[in-house]
N, C-alpha and C. Protein backbone atom coordinates (compact mmCIF):
# COMPACT_ATOMS: atom_id res chain seq x y z
N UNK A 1 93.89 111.12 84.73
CA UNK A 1 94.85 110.44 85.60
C UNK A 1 95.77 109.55 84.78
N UNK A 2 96.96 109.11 85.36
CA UNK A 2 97.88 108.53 84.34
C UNK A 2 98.35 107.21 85.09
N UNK A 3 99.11 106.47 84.93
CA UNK A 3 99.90 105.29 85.36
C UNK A 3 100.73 106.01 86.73
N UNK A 4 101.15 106.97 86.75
CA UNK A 4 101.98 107.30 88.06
C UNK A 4 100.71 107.64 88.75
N UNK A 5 99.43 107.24 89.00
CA UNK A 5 98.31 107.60 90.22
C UNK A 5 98.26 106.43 91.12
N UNK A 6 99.20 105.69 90.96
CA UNK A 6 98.51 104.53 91.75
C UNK A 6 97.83 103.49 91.46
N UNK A 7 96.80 103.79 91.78
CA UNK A 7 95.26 103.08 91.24
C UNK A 7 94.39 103.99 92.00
N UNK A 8 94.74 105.07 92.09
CA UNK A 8 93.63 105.75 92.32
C UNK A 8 92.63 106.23 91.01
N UNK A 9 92.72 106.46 89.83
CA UNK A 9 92.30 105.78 88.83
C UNK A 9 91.02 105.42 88.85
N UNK A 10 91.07 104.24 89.41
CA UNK A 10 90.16 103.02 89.11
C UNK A 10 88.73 103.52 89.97
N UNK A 11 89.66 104.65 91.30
CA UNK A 11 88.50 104.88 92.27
C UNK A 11 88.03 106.44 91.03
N UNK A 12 88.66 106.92 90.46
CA UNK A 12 87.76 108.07 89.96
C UNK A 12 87.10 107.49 88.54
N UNK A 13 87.13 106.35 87.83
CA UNK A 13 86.03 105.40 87.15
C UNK A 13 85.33 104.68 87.71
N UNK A 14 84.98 104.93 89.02
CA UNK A 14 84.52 103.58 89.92
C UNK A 14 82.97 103.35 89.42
N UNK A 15 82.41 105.01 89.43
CA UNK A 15 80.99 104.76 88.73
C UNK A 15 80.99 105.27 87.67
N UNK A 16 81.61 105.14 86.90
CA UNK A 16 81.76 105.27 85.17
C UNK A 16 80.36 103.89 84.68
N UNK A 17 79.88 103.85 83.50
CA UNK A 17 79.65 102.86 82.60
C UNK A 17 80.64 101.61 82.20
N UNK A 18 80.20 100.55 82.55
CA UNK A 18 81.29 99.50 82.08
C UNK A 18 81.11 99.52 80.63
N UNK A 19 82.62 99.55 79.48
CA UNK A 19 81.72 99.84 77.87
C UNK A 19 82.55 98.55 77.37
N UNK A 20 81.62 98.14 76.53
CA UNK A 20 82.39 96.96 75.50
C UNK A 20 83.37 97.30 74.72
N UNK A 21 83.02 98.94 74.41
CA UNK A 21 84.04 99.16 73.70
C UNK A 21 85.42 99.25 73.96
N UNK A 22 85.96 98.85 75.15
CA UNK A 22 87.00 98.80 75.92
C UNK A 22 87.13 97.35 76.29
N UNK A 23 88.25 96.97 74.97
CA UNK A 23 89.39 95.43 75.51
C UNK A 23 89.12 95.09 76.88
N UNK A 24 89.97 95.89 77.51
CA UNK A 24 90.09 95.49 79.31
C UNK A 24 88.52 95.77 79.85
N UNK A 25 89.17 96.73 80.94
CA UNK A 25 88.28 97.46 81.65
C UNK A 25 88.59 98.37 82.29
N UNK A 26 87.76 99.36 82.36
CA UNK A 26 88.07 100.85 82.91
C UNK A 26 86.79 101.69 84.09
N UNK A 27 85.93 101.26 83.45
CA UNK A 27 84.59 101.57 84.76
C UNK A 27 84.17 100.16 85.45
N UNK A 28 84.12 101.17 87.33
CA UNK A 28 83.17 99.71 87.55
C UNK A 28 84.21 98.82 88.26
N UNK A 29 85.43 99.03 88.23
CA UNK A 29 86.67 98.02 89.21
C UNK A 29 86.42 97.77 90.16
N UNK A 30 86.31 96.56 90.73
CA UNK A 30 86.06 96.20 91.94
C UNK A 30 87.75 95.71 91.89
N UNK A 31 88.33 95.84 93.17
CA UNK A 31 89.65 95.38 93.56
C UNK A 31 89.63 94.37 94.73
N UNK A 32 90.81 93.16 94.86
CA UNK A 32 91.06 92.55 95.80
C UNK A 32 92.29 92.24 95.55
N UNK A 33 93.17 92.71 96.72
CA UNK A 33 94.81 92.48 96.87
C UNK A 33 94.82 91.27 97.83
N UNK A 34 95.79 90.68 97.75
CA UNK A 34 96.09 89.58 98.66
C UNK A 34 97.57 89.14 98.85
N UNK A 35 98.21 88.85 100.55
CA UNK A 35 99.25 88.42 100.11
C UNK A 35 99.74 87.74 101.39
N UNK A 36 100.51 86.70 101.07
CA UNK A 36 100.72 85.82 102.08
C UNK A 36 100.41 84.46 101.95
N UNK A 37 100.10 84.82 100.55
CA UNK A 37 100.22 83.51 100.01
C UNK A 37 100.44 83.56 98.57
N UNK A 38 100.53 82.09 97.45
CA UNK A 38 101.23 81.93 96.35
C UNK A 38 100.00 82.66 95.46
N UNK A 39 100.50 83.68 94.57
CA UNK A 39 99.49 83.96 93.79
C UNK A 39 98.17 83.01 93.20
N UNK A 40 98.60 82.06 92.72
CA UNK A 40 97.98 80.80 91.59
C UNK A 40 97.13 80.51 92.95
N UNK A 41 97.33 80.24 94.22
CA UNK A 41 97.15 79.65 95.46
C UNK A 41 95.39 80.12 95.61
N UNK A 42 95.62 81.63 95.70
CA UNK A 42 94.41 82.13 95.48
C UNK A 42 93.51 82.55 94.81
N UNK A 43 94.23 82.56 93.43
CA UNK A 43 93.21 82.57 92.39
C UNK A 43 92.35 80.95 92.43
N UNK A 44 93.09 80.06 92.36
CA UNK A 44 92.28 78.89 92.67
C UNK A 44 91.29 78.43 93.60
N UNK A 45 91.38 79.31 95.04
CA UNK A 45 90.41 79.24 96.07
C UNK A 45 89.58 80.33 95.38
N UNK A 46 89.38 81.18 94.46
CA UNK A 46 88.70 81.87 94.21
C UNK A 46 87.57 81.53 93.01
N UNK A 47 88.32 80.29 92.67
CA UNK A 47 87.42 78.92 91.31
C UNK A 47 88.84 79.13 90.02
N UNK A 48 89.20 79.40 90.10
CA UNK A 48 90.14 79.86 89.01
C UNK A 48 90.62 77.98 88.52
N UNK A 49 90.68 77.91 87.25
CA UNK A 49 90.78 76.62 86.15
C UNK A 49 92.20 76.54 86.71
N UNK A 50 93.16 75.22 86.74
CA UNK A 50 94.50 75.00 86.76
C UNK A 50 94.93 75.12 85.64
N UNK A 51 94.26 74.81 84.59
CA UNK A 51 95.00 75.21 83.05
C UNK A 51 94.60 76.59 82.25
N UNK A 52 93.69 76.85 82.98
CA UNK A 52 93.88 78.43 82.78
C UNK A 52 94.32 79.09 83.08
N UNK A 53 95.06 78.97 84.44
CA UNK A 53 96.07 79.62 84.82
C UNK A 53 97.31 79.47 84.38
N UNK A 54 97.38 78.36 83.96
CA UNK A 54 98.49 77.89 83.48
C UNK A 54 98.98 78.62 81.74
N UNK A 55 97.86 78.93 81.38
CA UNK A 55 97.99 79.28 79.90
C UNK A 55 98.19 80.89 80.26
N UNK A 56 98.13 81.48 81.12
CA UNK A 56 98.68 83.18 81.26
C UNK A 56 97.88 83.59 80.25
N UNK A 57 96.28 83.38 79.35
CA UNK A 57 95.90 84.15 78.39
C UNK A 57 95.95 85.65 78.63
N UNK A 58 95.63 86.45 77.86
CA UNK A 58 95.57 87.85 78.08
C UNK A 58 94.16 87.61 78.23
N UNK A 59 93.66 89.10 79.19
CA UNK A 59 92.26 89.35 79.26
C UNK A 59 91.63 89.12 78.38
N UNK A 60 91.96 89.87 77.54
CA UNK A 60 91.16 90.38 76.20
C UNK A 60 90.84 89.29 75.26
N UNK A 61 91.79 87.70 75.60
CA UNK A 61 91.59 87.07 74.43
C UNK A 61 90.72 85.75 75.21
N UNK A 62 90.19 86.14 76.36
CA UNK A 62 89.42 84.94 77.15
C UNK A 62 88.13 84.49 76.39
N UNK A 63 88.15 83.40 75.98
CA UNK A 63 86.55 83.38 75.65
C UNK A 63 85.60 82.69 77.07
N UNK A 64 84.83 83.77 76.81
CA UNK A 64 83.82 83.72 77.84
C UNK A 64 82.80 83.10 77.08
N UNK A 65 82.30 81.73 77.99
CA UNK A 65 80.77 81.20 77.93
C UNK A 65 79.88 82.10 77.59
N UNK A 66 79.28 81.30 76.58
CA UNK A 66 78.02 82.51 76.20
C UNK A 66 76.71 81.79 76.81
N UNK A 67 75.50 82.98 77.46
CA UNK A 67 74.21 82.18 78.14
C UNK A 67 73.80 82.73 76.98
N UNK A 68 72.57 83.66 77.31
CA UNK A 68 71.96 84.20 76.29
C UNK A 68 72.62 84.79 75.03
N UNK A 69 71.77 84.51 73.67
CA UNK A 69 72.52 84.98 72.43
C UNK A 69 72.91 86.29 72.71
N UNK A 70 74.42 86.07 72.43
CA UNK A 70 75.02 87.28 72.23
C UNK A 70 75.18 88.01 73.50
N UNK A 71 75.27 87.42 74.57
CA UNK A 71 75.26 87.70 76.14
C UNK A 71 76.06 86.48 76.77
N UNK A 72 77.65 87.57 77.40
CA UNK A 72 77.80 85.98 78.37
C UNK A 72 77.47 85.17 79.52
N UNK A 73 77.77 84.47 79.63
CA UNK A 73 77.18 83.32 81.13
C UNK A 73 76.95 84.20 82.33
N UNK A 74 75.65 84.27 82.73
CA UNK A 74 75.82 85.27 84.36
C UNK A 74 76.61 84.43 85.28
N UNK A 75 76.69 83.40 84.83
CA UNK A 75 77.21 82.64 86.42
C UNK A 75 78.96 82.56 86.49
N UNK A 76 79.53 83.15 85.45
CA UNK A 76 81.05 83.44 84.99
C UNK A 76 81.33 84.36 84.64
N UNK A 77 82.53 84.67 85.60
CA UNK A 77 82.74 86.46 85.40
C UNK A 77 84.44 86.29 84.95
N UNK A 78 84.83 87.04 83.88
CA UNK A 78 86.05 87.27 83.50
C UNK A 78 86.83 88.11 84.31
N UNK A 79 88.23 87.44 84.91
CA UNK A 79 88.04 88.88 85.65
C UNK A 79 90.12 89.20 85.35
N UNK A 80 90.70 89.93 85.81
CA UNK A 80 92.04 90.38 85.45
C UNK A 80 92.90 90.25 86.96
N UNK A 81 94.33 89.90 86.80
CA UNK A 81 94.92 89.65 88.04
C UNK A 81 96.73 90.04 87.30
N UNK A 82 97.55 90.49 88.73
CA UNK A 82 98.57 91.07 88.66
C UNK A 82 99.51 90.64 89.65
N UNK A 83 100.64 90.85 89.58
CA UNK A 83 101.37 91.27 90.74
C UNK A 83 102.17 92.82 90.89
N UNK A 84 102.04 93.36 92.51
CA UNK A 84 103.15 94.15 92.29
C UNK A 84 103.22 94.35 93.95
N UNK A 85 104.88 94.07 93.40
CA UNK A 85 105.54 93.38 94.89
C UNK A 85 105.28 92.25 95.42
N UNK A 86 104.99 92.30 96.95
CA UNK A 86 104.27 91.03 96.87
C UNK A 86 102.64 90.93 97.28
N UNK A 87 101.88 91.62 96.55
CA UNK A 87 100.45 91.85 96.55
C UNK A 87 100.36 91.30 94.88
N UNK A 88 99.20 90.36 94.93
CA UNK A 88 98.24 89.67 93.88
C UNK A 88 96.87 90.36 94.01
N UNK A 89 96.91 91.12 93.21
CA UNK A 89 95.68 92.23 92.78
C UNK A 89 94.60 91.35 91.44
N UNK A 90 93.54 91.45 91.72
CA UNK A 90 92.47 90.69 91.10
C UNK A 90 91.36 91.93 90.60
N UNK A 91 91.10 92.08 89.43
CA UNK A 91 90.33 93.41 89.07
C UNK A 91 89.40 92.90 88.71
N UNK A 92 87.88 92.82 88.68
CA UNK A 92 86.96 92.24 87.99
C UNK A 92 85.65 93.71 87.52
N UNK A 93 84.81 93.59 86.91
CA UNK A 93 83.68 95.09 86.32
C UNK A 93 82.65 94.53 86.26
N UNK A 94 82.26 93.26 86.73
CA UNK A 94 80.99 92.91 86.92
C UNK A 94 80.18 93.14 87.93
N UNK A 95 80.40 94.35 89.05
CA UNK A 95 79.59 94.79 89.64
C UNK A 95 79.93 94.51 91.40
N UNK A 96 80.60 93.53 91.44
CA UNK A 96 81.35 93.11 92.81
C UNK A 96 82.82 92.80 92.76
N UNK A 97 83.24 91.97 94.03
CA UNK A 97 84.57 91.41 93.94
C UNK A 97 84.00 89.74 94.36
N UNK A 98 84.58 89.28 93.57
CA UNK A 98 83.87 87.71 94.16
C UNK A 98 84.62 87.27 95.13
N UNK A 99 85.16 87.46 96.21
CA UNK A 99 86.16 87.08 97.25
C UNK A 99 85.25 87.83 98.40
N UNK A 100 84.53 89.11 97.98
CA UNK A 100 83.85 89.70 99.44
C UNK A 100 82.11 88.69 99.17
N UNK A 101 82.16 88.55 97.91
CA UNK A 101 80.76 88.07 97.58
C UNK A 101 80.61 86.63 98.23
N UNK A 102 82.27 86.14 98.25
CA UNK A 102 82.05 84.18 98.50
C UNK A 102 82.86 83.84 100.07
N UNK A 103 83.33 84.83 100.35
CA UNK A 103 84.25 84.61 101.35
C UNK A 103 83.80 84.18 102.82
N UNK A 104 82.16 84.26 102.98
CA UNK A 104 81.66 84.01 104.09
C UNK A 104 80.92 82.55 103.90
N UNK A 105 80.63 81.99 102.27
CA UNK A 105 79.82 80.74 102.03
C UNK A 105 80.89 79.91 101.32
N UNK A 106 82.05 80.20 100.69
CA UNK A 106 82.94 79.39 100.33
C UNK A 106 84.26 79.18 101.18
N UNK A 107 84.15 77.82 101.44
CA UNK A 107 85.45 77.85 102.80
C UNK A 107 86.76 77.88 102.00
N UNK A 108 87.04 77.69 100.44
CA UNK A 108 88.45 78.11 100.48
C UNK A 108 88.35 79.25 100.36
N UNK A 109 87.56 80.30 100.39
CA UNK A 109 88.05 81.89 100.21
C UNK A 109 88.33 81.97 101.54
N UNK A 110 88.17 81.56 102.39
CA UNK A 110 88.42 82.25 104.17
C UNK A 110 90.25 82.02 104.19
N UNK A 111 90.76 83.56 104.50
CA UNK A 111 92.05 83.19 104.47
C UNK A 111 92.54 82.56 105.63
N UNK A 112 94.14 82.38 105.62
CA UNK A 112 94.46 81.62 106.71
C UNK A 112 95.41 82.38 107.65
N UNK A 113 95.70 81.95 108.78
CA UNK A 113 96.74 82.56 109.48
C UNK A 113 98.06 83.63 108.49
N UNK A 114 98.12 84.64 108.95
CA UNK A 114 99.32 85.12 108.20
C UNK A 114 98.97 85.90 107.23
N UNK A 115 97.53 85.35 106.40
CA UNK A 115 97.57 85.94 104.88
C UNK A 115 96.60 87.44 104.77
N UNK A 116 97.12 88.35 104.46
CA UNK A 116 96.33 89.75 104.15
C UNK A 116 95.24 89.75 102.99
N UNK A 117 94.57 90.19 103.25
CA UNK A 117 93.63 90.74 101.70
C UNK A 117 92.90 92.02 102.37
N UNK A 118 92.93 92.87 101.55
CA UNK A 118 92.29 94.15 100.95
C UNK A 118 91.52 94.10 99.90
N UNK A 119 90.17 94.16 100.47
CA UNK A 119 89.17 94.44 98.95
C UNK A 119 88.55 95.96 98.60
N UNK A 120 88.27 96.17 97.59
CA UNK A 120 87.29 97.33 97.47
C UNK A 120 86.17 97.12 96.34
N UNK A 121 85.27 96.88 96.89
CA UNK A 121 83.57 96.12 96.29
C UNK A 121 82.98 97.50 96.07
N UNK A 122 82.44 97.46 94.55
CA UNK A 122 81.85 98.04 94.32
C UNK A 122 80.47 98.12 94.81
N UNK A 123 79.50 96.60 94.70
CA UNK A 123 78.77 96.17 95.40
C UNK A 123 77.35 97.39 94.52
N UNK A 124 77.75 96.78 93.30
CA UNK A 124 76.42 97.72 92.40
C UNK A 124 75.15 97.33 92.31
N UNK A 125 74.96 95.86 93.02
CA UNK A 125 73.69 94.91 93.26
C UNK A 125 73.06 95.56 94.87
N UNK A 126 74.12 95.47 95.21
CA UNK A 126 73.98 96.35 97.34
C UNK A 126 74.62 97.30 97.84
N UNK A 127 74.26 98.17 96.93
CA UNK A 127 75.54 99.39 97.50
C UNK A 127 74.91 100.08 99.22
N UNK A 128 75.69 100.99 99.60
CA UNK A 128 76.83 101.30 98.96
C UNK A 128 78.18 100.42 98.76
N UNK A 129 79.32 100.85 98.23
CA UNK A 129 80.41 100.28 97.89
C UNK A 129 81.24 99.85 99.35
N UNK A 130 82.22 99.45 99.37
CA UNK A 130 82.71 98.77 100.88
C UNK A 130 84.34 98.56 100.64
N UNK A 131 84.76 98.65 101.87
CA UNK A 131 85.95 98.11 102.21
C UNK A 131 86.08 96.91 102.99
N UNK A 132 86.77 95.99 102.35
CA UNK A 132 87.04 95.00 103.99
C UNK A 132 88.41 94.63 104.33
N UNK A 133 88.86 94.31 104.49
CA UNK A 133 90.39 93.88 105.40
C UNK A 133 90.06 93.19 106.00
N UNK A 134 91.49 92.09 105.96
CA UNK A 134 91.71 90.82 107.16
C UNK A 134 93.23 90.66 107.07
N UNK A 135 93.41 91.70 108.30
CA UNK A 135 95.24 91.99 108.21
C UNK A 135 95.71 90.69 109.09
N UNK A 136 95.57 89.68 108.44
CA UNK A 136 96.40 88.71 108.79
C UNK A 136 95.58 87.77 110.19
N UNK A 137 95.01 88.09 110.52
CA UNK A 137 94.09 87.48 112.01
C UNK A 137 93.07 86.15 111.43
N UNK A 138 92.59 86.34 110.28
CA UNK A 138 91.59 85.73 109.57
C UNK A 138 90.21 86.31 110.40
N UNK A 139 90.38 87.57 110.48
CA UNK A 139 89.31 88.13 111.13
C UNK A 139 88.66 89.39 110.05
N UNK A 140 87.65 89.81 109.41
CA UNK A 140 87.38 90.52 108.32
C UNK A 140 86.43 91.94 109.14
N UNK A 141 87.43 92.69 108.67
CA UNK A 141 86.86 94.51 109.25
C UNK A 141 85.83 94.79 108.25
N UNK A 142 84.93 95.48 107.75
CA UNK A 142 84.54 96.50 107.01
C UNK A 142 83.83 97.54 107.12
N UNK A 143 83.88 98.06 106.14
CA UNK A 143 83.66 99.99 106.04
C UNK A 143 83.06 100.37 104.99
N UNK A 144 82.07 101.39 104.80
CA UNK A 144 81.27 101.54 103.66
C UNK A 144 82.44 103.02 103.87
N UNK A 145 82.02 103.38 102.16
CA UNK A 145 83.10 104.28 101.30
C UNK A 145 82.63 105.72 102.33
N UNK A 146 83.55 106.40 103.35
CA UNK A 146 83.50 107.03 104.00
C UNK A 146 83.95 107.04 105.16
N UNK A 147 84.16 105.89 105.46
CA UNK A 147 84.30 105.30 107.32
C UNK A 147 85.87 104.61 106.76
N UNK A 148 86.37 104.57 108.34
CA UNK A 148 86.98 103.22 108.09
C UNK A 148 86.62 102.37 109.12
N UNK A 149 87.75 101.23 109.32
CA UNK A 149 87.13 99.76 110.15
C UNK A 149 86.85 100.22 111.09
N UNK A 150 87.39 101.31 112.06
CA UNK A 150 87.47 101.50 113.50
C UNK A 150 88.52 100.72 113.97
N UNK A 151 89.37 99.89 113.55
CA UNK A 151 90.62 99.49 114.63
C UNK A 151 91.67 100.46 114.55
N UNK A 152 91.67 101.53 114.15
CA UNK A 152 93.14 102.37 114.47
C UNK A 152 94.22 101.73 113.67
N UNK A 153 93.62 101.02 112.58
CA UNK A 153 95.38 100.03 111.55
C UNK A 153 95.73 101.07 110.99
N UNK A 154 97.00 100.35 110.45
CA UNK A 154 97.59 101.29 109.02
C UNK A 154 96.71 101.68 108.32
N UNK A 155 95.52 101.07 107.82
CA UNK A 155 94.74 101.45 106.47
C UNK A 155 94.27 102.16 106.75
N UNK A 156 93.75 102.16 108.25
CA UNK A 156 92.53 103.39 108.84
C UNK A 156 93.62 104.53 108.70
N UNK A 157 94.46 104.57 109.11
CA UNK A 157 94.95 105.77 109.11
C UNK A 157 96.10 106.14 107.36
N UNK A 158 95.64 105.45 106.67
CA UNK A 158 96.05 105.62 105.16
C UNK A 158 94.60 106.44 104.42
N UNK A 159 93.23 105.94 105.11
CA UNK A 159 92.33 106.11 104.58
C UNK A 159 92.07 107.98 105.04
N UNK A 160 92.62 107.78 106.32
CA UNK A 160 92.12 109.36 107.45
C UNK A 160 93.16 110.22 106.24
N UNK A 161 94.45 109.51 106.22
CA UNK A 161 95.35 110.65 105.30
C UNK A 161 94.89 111.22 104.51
N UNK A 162 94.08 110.08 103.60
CA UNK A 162 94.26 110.53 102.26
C UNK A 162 92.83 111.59 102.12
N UNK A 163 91.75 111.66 103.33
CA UNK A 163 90.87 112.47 103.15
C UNK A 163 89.15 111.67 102.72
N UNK A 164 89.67 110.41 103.12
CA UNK A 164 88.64 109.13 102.61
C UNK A 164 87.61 108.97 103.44
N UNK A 165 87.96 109.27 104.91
CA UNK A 165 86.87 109.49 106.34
C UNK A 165 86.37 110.63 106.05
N UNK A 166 85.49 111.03 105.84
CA UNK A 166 84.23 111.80 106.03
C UNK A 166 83.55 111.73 107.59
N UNK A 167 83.15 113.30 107.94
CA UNK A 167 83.11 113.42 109.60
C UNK A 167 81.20 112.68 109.35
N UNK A 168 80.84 112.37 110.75
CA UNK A 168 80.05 111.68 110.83
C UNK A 168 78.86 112.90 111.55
N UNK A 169 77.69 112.30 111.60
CA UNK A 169 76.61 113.05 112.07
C UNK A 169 76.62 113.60 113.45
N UNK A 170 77.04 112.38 113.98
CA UNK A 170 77.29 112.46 115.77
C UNK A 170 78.70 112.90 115.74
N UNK A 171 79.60 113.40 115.24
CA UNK A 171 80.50 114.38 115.44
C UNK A 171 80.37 115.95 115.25
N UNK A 172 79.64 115.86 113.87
CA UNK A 172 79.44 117.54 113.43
C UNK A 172 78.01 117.90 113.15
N UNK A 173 76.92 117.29 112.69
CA UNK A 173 75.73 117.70 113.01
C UNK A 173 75.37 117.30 111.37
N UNK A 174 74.00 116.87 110.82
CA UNK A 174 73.77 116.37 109.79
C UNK A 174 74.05 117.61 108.35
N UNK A 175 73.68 119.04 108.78
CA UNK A 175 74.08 120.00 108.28
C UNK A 175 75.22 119.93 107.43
N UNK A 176 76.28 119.79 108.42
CA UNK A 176 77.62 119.98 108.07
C UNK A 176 77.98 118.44 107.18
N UNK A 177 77.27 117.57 107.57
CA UNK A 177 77.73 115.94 106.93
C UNK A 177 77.00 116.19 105.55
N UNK A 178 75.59 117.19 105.55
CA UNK A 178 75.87 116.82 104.30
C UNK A 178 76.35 117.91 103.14
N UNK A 179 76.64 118.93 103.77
CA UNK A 179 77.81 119.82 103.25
C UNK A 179 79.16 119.13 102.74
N UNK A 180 79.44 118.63 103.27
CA UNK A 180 80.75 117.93 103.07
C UNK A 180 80.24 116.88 102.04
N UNK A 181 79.46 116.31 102.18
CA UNK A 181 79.40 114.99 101.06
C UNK A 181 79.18 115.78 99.69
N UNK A 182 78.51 117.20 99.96
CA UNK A 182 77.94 117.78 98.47
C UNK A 182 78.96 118.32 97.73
N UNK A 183 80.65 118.66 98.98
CA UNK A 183 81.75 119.35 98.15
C UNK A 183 82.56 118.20 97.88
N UNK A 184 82.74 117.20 98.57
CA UNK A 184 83.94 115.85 98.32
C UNK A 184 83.28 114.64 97.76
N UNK A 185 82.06 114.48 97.67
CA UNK A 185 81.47 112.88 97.26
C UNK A 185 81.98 112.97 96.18
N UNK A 186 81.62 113.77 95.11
CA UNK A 186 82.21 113.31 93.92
C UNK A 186 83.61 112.47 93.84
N UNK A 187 84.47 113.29 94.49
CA UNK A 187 86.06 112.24 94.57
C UNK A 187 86.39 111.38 95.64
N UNK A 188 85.38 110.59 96.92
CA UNK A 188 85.29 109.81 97.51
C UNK A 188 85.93 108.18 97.14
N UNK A 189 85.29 108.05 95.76
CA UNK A 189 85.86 106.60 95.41
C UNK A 189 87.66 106.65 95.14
N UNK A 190 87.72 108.20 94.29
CA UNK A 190 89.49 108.17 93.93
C UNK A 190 90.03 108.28 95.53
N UNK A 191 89.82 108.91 96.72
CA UNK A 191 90.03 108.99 97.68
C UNK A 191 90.71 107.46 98.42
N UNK A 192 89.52 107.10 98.35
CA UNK A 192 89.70 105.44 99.11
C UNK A 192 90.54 104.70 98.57
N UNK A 193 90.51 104.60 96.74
CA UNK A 193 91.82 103.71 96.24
C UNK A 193 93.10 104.30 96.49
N UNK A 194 92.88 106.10 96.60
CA UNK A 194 94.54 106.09 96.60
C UNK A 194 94.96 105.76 97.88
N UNK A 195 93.78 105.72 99.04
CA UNK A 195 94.42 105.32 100.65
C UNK A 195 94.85 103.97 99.92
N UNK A 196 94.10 102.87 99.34
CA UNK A 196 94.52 101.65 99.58
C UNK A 196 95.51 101.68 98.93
N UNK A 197 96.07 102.10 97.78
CA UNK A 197 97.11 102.61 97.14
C UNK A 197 98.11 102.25 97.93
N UNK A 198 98.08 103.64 98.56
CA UNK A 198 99.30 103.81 99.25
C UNK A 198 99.61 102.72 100.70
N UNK A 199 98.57 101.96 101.25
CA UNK A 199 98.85 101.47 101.74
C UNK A 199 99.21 99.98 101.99
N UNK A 200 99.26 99.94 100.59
CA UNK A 200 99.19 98.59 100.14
C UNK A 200 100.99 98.60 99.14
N UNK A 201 101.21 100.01 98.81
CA UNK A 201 102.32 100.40 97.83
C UNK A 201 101.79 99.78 96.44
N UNK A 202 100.38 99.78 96.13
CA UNK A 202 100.30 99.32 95.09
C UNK A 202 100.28 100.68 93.59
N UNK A 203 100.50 100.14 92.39
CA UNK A 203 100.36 100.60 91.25
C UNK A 203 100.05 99.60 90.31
N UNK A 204 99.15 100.34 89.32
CA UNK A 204 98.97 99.04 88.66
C UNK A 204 98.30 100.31 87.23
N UNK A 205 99.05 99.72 85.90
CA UNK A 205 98.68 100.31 84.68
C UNK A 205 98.30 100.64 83.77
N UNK A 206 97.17 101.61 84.26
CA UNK A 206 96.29 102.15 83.64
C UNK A 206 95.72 101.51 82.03
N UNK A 207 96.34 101.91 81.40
CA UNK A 207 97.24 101.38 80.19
C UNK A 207 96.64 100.05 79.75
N UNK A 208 97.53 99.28 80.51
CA UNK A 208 97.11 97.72 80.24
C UNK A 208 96.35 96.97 80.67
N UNK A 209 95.62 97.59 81.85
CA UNK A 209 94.20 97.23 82.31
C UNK A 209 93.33 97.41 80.97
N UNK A 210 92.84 98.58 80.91
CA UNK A 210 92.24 99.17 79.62
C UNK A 210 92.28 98.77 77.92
N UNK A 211 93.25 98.28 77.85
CA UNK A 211 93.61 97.09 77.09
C UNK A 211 94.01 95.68 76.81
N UNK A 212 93.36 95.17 78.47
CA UNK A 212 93.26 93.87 78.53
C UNK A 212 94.25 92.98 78.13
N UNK A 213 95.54 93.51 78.34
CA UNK A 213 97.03 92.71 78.34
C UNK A 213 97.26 91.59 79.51
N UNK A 214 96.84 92.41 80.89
CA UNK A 214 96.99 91.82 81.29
C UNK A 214 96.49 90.19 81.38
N UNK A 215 96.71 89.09 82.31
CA UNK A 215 96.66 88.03 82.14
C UNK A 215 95.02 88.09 82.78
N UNK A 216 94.42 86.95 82.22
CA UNK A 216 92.72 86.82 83.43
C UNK A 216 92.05 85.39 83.17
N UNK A 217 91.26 85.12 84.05
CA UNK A 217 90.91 83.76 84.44
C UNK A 217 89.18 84.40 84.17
N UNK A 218 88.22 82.98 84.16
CA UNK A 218 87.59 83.47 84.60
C UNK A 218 87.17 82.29 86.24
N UNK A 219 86.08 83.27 86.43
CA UNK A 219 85.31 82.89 87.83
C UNK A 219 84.16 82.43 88.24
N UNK A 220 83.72 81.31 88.81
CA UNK A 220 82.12 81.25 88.96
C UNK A 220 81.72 82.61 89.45
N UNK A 221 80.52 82.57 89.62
CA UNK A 221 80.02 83.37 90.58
C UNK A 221 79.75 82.83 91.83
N UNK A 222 80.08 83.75 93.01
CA UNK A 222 80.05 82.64 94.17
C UNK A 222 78.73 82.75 94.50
């Protein structure tokens, strides 16, 4: 896959190996878009340093707390953030998204009137993996990788496009459900990012993810 996919990408490394040997990151993306509010706005409800944000480091050159020798801090996760358009995309490979992880016990993650976010949690501690949305209501949908929310939104029907809904038991019979998961699971995760992809109009490059150009903070763990 190349830089013109979107970020669908990220969904066909989703269960790759996270490797050191890779600057950025490439397996393992957990995503969270947000918008409707000031970028910096929410990286900071998310724990993000004011002078770390302020310094724009590149990923790659963050020094991360070390816990154990030669192991960094579990309780701080490095993670990568963007813009494109007006969506603030937050990439992190530590196994979640910390916005679906903190968003129900930390009151600045709860968004506010007006503001969107789209996540996609890998959720490698509780899988399966998940979708959630809160199109602006401050009300949070979610969907494990197959379904969508059930409200009939744009995304649900970005997700139905792109081939991301998988038919259910009580529609076609367990037979057929798991026929279908044995010919499409494999490309399920690229499925779902390119719905959110496209319904988000996001892209984001390959490239400089993977080489940790981009800018990154790090994060407690919530």
């Amino acid at each position: 896959m190349t830089v013109s996919d979107g970020i669908a990408w990220i969904g066909a490394h989703l269960h790759s190996p996270v490797s050191a040997a890779v600057p950025g990151m490439l397996g393992g993306i957990s995503l969270t878009a947000a918008r409707g509010m000031e970028a910096d706005e929410f990286l900071i409800a998310l724990g993000a340093d004011l002078d770390e944000l302020a310094a724009r480091t590149p990923y790659r050159d963050l020094a991360v707390p070390v816990g154990q020798p030669g192991r960094p801090s579990s309780h701080i996760n490095p993670v990568m953030y963007g813009m494109c358009g007006d969506w603030l995309y937050v990439l992190e490979d530590w196994g979640a998204a910390t916005w679906s992880s903190g968003y129900r016990k930390v009151q600045s993650m709860w968004p506010c009137p007006g503001q969107e976010i789209v996540c996609v949690t890998v959720d490698r501690f509780s899988p399966p993996s998940k979708i959630l949305h809160v199109p602006g209501d401050e009300i949070a949908r979610r969907a494990e990788f197959g379904q969508d929310t059930g409200e009939r939104s744009a995304l649900d029907a970005a997700l139905d496009a792109s081939g991301a809904v998988f038919p259910s038991i009580a529609d076609v019979g367990e037979v057929a459900v798991v026929a279908h998961y044995e010919q499409h699971g494999p490309r399920l995760p690229a499925l779902v990012l390119a719905a959110v992809g496209a319904y988000c109009g996001l892209s984001i490059d390959q490239e400089a993810v993977r080489a940790g150009t981009l800018p990154g903070v790090l994060l407690p763990m919530p």
